[in-house]
N, C-alpha and C. Protein backbone atom coordinates (compact mmCIF):
# COMPACT_ATOMS: atom_id res chain seq x y z
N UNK A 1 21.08 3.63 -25.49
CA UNK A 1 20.02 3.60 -24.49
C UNK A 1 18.68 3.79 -25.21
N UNK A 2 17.77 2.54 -24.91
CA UNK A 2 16.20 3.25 -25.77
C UNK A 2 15.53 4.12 -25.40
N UNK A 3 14.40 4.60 -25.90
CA UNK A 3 13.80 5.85 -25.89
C UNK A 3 12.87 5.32 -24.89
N UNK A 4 12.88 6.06 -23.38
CA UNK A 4 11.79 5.10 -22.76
C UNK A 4 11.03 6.09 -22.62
N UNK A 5 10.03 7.01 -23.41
CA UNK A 5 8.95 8.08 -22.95
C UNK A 5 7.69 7.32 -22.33
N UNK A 6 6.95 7.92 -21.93
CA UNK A 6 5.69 7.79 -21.54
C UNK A 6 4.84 7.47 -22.48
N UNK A 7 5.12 8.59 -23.79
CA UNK A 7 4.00 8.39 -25.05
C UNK A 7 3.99 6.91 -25.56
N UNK A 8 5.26 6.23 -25.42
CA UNK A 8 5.64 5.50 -26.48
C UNK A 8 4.56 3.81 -25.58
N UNK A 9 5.08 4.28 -23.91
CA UNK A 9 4.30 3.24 -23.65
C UNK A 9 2.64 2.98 -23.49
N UNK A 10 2.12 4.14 -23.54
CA UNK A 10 1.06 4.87 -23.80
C UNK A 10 0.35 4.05 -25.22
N UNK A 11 0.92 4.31 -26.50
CA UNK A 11 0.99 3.54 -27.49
C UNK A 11 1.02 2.31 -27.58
N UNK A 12 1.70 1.51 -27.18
CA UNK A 12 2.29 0.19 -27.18
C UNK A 12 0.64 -0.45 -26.47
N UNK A 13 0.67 0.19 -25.33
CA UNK A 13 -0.89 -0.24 -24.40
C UNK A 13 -1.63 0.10 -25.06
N UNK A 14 -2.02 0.96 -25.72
CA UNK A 14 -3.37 0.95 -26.57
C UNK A 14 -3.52 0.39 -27.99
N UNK A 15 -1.92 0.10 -28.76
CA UNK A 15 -2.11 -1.02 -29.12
C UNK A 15 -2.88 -2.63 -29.01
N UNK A 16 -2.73 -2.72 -27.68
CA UNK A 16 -3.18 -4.00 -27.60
C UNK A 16 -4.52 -3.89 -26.32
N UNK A 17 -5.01 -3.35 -26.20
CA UNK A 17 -6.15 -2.82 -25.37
C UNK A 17 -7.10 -2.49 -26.98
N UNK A 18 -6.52 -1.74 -27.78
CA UNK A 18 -7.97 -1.42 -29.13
C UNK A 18 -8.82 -2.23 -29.18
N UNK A 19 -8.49 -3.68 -29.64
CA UNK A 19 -9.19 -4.56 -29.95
C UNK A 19 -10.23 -5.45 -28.77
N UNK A 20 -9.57 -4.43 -27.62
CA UNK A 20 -10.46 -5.20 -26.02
C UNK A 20 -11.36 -3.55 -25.65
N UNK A 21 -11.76 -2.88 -26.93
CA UNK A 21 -12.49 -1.58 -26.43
C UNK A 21 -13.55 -1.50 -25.39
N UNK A 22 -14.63 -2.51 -26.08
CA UNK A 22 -15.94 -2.54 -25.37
C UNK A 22 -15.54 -2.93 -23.63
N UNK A 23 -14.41 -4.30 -23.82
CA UNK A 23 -14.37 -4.35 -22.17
C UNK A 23 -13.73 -3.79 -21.24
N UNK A 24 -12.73 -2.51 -22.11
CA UNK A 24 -11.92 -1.80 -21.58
C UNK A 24 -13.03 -0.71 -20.80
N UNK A 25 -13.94 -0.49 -21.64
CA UNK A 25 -14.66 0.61 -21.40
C UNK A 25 -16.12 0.37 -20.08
N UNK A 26 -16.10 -1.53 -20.39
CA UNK A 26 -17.09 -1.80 -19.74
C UNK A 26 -16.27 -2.16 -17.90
N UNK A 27 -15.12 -2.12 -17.87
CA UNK A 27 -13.75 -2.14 -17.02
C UNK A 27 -14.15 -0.61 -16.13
N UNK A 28 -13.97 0.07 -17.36
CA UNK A 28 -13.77 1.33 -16.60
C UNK A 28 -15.48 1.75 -15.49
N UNK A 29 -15.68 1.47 -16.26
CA UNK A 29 -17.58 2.17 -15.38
C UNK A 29 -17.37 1.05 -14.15
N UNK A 30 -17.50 -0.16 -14.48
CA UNK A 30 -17.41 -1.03 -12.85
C UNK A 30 -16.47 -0.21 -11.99
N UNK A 31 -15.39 0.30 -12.09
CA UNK A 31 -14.31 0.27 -11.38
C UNK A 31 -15.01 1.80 -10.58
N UNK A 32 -15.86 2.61 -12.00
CA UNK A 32 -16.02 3.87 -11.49
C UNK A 32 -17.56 3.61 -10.72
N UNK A 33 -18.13 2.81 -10.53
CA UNK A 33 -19.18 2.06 -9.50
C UNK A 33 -18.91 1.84 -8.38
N UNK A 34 -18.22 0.85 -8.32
CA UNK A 34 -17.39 0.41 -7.05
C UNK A 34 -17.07 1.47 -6.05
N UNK A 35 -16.03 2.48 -6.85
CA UNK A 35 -15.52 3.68 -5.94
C UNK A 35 -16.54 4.38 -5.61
N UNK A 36 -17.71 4.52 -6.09
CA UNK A 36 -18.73 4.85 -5.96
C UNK A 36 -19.63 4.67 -4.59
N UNK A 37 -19.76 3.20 -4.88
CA UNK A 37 -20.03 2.37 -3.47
C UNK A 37 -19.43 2.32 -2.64
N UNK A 38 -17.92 2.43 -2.29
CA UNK A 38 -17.33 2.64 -1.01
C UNK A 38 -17.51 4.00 -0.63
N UNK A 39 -17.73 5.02 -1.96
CA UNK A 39 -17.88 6.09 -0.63
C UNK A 39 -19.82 6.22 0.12
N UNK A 40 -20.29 6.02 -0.75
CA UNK A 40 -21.17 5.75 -0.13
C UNK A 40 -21.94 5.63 1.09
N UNK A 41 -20.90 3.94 1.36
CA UNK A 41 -21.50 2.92 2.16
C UNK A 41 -20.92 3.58 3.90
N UNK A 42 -19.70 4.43 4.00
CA UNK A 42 -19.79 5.50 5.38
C UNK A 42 -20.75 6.52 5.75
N UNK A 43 -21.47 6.94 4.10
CA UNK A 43 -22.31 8.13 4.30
C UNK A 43 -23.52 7.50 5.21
N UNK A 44 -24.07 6.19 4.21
CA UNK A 44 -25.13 5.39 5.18
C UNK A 44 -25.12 5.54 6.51
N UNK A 45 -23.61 4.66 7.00
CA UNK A 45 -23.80 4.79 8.49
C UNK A 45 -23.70 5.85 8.88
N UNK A 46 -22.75 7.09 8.67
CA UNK A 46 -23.27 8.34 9.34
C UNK A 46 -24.65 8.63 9.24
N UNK A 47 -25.48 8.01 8.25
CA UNK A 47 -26.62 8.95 8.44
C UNK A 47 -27.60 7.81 9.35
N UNK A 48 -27.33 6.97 9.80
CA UNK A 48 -27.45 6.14 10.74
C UNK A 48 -27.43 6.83 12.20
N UNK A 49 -26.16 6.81 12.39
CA UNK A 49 -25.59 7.36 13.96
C UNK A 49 -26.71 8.38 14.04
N UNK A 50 -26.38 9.50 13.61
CA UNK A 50 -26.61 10.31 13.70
C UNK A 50 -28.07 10.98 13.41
N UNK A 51 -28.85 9.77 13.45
CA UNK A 51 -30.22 9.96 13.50
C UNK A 51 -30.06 8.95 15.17
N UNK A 52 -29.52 8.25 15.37
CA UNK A 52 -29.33 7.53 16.94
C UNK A 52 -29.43 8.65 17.99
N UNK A 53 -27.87 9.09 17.44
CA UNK A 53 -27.79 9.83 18.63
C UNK A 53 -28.55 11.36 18.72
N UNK A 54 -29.54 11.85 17.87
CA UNK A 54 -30.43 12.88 17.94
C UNK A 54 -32.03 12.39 18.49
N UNK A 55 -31.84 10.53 18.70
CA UNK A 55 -33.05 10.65 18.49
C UNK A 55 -34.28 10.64 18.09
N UNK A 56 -33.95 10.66 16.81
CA UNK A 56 -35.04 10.76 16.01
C UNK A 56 -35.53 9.76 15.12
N UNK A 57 -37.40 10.17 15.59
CA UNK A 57 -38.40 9.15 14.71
C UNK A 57 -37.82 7.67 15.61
N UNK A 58 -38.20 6.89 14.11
CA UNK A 58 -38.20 5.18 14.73
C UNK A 58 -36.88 4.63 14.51
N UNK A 59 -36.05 4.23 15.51
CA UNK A 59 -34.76 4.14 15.08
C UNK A 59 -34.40 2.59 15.10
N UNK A 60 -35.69 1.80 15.17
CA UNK A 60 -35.24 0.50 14.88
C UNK A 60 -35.56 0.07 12.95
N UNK A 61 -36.73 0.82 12.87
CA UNK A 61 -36.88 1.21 11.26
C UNK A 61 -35.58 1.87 10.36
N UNK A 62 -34.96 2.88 11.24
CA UNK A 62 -33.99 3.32 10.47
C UNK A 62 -32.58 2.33 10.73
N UNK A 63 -32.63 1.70 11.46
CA UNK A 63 -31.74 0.40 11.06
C UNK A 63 -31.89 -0.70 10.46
N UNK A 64 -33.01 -0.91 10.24
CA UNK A 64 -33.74 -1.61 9.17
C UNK A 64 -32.91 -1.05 7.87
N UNK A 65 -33.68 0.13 7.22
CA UNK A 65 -33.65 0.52 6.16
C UNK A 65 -31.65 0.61 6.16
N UNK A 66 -30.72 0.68 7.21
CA UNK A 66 -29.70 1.39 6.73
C UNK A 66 -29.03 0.04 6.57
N UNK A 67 -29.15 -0.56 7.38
CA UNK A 67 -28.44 -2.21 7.15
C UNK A 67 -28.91 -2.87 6.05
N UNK A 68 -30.17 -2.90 5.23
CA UNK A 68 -29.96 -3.19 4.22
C UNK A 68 -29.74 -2.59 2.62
N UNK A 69 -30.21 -1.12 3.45
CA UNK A 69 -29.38 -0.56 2.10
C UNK A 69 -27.79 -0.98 2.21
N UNK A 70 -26.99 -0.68 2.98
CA UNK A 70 -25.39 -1.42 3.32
C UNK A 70 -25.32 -2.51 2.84
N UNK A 71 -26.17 -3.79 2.93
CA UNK A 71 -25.97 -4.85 2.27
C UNK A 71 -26.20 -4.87 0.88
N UNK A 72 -26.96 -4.59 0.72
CA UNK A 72 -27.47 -4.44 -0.60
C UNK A 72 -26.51 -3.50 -1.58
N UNK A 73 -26.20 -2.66 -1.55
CA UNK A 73 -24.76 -1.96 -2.14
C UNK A 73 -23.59 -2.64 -1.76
């Protein structure tokens, strides 16, 4: 039966990932962006609503500004 550890496949993958460093690394930050932007993009609209339903200031301005910050991210 072969040796199936974790380390070994661990190895084997960074074998062949070394020579793809820069885009492995340039991989990783998008991915850690992204997750970034989805959490985000709920905070927006809560902070949307919840200037609605208080009320407050100009709330066709603040749908302005929140819909395209949303698009725009």
């Amino acid at each position: 039966m072969p040796n199936r550890t974790p380390g070994r496949y661990v190895r084997l993958l960074a074998t062949y990932l070394r020579p793809q460093r820069a885009m492995v690394a340039l991989l990783g930050v998008v991915i850690a962006i992204h997750i970034g932007l989805q959490l985000a993009n709920p905070q927006i609209i809560r902070a949307f609503i919840d200037a609605v339903v208080s009320g407050a200031g100009d709330v066709s301005h603040r749908l302005l500004v929140a819909g395209l910050t949303y698009l725009g991210l």
